[in-house]
Protein backbone atom coordinates (compact mmCIF):
# COMPACT_ATOMS: atom_id res chain seq x y z
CA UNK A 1 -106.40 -19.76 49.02
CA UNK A 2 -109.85 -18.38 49.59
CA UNK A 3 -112.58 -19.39 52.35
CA UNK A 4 -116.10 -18.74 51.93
CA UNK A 5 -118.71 -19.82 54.33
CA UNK A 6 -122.64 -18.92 53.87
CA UNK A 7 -125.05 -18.15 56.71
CA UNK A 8 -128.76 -16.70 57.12
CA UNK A 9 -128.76 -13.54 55.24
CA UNK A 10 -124.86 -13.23 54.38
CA UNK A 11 -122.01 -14.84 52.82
CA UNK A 12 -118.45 -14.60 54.28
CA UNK A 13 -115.41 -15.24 51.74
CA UNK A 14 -111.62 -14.30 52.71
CA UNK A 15 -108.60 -13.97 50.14
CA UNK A 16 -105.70 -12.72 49.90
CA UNK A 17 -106.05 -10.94 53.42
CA UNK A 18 -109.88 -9.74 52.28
CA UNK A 19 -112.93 -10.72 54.41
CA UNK A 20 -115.91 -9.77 52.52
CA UNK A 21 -119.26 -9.38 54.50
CA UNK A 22 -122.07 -9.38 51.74
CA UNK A 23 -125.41 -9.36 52.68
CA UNK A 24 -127.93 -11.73 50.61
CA UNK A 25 -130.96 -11.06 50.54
CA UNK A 26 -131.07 -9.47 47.53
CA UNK A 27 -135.38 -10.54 47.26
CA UNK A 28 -135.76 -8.35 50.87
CA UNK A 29 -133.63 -5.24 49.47
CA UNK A 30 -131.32 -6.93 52.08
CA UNK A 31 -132.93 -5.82 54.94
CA UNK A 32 -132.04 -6.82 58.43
CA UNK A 33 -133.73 -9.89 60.23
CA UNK A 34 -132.51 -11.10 63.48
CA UNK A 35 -130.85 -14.19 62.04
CA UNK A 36 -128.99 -11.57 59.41
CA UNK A 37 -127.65 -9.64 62.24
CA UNK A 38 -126.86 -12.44 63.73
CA UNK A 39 -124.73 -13.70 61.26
CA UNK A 40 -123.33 -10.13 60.87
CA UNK A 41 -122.18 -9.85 64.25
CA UNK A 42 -120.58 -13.39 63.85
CA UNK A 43 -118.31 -12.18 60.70
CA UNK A 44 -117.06 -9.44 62.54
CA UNK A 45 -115.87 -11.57 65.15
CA UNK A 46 -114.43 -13.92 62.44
CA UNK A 47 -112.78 -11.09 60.50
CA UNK A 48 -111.53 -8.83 63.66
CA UNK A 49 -109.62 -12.09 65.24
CA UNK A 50 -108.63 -14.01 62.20
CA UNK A 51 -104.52 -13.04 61.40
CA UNK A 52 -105.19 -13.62 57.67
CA UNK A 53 -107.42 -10.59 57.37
CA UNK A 54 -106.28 -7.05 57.11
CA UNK A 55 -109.19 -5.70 55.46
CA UNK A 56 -113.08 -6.07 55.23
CA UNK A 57 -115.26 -5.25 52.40
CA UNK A 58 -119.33 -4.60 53.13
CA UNK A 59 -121.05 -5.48 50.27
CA UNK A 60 -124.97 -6.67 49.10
CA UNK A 61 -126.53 -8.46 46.62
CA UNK A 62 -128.69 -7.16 44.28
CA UNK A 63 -130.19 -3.57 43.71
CA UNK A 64 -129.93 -2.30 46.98
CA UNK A 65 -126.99 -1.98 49.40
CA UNK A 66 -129.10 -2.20 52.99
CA UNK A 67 -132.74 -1.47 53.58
CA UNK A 68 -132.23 -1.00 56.80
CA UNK A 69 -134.21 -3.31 59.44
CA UNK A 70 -136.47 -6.09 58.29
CA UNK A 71 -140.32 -4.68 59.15
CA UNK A 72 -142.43 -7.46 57.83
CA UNK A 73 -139.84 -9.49 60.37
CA UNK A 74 -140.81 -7.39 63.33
CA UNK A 75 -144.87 -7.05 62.70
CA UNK A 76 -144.65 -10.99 62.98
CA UNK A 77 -143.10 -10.74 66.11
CA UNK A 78 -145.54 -12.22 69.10
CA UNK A 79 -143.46 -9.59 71.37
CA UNK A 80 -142.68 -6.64 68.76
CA UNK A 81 -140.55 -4.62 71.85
CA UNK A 82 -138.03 -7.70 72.84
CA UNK A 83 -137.57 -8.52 69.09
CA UNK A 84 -136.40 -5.24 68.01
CA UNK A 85 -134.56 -4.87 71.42
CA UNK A 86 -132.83 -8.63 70.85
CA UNK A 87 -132.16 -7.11 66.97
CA UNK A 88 -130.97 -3.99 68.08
CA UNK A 89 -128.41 -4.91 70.52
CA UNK A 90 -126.99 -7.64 68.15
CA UNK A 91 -126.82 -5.04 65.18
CA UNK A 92 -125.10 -1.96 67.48
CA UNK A 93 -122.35 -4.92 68.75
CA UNK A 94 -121.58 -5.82 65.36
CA UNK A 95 -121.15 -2.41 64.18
CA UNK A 96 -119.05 -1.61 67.99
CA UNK A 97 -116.78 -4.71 66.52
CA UNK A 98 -116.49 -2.97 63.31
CA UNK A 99 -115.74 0.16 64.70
CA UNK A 100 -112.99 -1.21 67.74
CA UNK A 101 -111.16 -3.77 65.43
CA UNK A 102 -107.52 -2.61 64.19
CA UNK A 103 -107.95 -3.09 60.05
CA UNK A 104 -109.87 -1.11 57.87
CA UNK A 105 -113.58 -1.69 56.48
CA UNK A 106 -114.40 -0.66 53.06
CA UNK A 107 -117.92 -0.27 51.85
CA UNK A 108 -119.74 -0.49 48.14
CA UNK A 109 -122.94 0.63 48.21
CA UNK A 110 -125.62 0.27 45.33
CA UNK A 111 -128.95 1.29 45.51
CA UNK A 112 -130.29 2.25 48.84
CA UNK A 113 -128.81 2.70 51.94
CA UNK A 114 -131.51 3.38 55.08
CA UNK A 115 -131.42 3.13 58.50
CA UNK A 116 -129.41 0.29 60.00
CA UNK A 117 -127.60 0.20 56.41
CA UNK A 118 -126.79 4.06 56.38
CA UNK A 119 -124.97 3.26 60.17
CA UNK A 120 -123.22 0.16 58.28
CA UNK A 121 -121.96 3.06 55.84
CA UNK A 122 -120.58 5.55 58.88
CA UNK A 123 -119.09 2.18 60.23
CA UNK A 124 -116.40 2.31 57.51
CA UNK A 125 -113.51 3.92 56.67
CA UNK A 126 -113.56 4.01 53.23
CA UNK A 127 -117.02 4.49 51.21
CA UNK A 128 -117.59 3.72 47.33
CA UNK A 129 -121.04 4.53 46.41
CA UNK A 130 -122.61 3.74 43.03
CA UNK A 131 -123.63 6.95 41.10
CA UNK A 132 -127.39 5.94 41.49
CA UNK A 133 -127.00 4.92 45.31
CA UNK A 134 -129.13 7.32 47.93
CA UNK A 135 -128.91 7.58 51.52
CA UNK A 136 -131.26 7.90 54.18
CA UNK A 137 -132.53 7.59 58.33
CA UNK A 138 -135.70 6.10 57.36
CA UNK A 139 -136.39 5.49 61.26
CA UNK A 140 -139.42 8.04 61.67
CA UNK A 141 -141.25 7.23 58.44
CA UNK A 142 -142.20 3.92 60.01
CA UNK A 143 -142.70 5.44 63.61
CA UNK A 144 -138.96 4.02 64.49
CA UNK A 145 -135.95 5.94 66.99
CA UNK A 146 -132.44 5.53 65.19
CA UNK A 147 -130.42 2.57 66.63
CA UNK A 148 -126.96 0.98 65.48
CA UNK A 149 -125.41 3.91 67.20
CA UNK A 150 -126.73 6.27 64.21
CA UNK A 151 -127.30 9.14 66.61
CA UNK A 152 -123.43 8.87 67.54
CA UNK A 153 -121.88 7.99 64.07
CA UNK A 154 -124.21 10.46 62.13
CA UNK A 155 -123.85 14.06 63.46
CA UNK A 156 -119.86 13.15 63.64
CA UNK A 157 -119.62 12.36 59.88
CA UNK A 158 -121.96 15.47 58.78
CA UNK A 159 -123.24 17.85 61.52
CA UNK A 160 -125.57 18.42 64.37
CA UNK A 161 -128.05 20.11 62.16
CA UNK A 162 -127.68 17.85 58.66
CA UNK A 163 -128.00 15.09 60.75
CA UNK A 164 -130.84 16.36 62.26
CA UNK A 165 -132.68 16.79 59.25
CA UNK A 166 -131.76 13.55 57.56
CA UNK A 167 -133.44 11.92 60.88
CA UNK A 168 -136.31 14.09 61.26
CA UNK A 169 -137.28 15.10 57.66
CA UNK A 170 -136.57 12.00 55.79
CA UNK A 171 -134.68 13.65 53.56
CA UNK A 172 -132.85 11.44 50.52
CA UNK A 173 -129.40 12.39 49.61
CA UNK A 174 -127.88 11.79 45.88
CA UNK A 175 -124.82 9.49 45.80
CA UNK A 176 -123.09 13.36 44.60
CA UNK A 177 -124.61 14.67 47.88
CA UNK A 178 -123.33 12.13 50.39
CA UNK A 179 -120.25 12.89 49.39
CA UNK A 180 -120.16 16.64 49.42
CA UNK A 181 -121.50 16.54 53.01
CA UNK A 182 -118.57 13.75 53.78
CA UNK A 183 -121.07 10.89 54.38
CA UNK A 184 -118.70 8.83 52.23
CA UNK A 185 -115.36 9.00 50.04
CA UNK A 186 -116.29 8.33 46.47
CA UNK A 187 -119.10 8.17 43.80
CA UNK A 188 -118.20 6.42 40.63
CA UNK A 189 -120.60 4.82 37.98
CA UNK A 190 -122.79 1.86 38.77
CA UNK A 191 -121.02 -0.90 36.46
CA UNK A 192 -117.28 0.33 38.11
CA UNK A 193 -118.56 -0.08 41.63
CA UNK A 194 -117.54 -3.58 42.28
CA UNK A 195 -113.85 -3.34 40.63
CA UNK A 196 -113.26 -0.39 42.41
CA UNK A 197 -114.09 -1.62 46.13
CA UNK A 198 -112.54 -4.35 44.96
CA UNK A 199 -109.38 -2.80 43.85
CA UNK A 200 -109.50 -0.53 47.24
CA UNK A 201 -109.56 -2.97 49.50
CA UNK A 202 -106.72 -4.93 47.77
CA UNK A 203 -104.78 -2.08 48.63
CA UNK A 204 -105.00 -1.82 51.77
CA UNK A 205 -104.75 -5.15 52.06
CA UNK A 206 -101.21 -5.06 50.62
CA UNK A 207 -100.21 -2.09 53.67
CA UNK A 208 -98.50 -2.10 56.51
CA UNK A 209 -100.94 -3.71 58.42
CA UNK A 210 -99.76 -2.35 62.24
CA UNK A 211 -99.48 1.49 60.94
CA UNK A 212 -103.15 1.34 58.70
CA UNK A 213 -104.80 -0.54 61.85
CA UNK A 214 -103.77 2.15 64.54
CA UNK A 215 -103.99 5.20 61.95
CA UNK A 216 -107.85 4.30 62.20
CA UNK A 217 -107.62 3.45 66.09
CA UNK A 218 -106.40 6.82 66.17
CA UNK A 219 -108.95 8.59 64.34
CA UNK A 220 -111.41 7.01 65.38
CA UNK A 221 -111.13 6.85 68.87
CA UNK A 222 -109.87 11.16 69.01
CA UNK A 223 -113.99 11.79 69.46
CA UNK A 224 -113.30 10.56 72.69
CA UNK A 225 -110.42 11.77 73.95
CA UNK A 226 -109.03 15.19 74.96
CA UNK A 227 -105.85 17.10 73.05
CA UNK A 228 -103.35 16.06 75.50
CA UNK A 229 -104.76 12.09 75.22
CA UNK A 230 -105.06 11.65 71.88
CA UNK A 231 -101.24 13.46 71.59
CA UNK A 232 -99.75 11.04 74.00
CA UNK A 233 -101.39 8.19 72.25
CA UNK A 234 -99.70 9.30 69.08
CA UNK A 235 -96.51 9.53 70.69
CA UNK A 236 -96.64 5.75 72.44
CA UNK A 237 -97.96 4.47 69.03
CA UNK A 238 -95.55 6.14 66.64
CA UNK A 239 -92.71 4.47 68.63
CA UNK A 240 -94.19 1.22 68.72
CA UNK A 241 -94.59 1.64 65.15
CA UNK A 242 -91.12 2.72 63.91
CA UNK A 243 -89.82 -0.97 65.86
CA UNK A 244 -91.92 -2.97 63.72
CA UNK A 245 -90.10 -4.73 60.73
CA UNK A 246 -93.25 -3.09 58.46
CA UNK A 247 -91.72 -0.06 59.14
CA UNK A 248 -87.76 -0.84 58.85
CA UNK A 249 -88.27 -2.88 55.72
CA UNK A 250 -90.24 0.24 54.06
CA UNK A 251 -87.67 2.87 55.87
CA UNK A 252 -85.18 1.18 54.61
CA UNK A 253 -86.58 1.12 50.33
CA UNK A 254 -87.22 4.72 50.93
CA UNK A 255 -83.26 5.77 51.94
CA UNK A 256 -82.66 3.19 48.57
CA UNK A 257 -84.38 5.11 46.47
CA UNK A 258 -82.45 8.46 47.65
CA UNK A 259 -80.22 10.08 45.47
């Protein structure tokens, strides 16, 4: 059974353990208002405490993955400052929800992805882009600081001094590119993009749910934590792990297939 429910600026639609996020605003390149990010910020909270999802997809309509931040949304602003502060904050907590919760998120991206929608990109694990799709900061060509915890995410994925000159120079990276400097997983053509996100997150979807969820906790929280931490994590977790029924059922197939 599927569930789909539609809000400002994004659709939300779960099956068969899938929670797709897809942004729809395909006439605004799918830029970011304040009532998109709201809405963003409430599918993450959906997805990260709902038991029937074990995987989210990113997705947007149209040409262009994420435009980044809406700008004609912000010049009509009475208070320009507390708007983009308001938008900011709700943006960077639905990307920290993205980032903290224990299942993976998958993202196809077509077209462009700038700004807020390149940190939507380093906010997944797993990242599809379409042959034609090109990445970019964006921030300074309209007088704008990064935000969505860019700074953080960005020189992590690619470098101190790429990262710096993606901000600073407004350089435009090739789909080929991103993925030689690791700013995501795979480039495959334009019409195959949606079958294979599709296909990778139905994947995942199908495994073990408790050993992908704290592979990525793992990972993604070692930036943060010395050696000797992120060792004695591993430790605790691996023997959690090897109780779970996940892990006796598949255990238990592999000594099967023994000879």
């Amino acid at each position: 059974m599927s569930r789909q429910r539609a809000t400002p600026g994004l659709r939300y639609t779960v099956a068969d353990g899938v929670a797709q996020l897809t942004l729809c605003r395909p006439d605004k390149s799918n830029a970011l208002d304040l009532p998109t990010a709201e809405s963003l910020a409430q599918a993450v909270a959906s997805a990260r405490s709902d038991d029937a999802v074990r995987v989210v997809l990113l997705a947007g309509d149209g040409q262009r993955f994420c435009a980044g931040g809406d700008i004609a949304s912000m010049a009509a602003a009475e208070d320009r400052s507390r708007h983009l502060e308001q938008m900011a904050a709700t943006l960077d907590g639905a990307l920290q929800g993205l980032a903290e919760m224990d299942k993976p998120v998958v993202a196809a991206v077509q077209g462009a992805a700038a700004g807020a929608g390149l940190a939507m990109v380093l906010s997944a694990d797993v990242v599809i882009g379409a042959r034609s799709s090109r990445y970019l900061a964006a921030y300074a060509s309209v007088g704008l600081t990064p935000d969505c915890g860019l700074s953080w995410l960005l020189p992590r994925a690619v470098g101190q001094q790429r990262a710096l000159e993606l901000a600073l120079t407004g350089r435009v990276l090739s789909a080929d590119e991103a993925r030689d400097w690791g700013l995501i997983t795979t480039v495959v053509d334009d019409d195959e993009l949606a079958a294979r996100a599709s296909s990778t997150a139905s994947r995942l979807a199908e495994a073990p749910p408790y050993a992908v969820g704290q592979a990525r906790r793992l990972i993604r929280s070692a930036w943060t934590v010395t050696r000797e931490e992120s060792g004695a994590d591993e430790v605790q977790t691996i023997s959690r792990a090897v109780a779970t029924a996940e892990a006796r059922e598949l255990a238990d197939r592999f000594l099967q297939r023994q000879p």
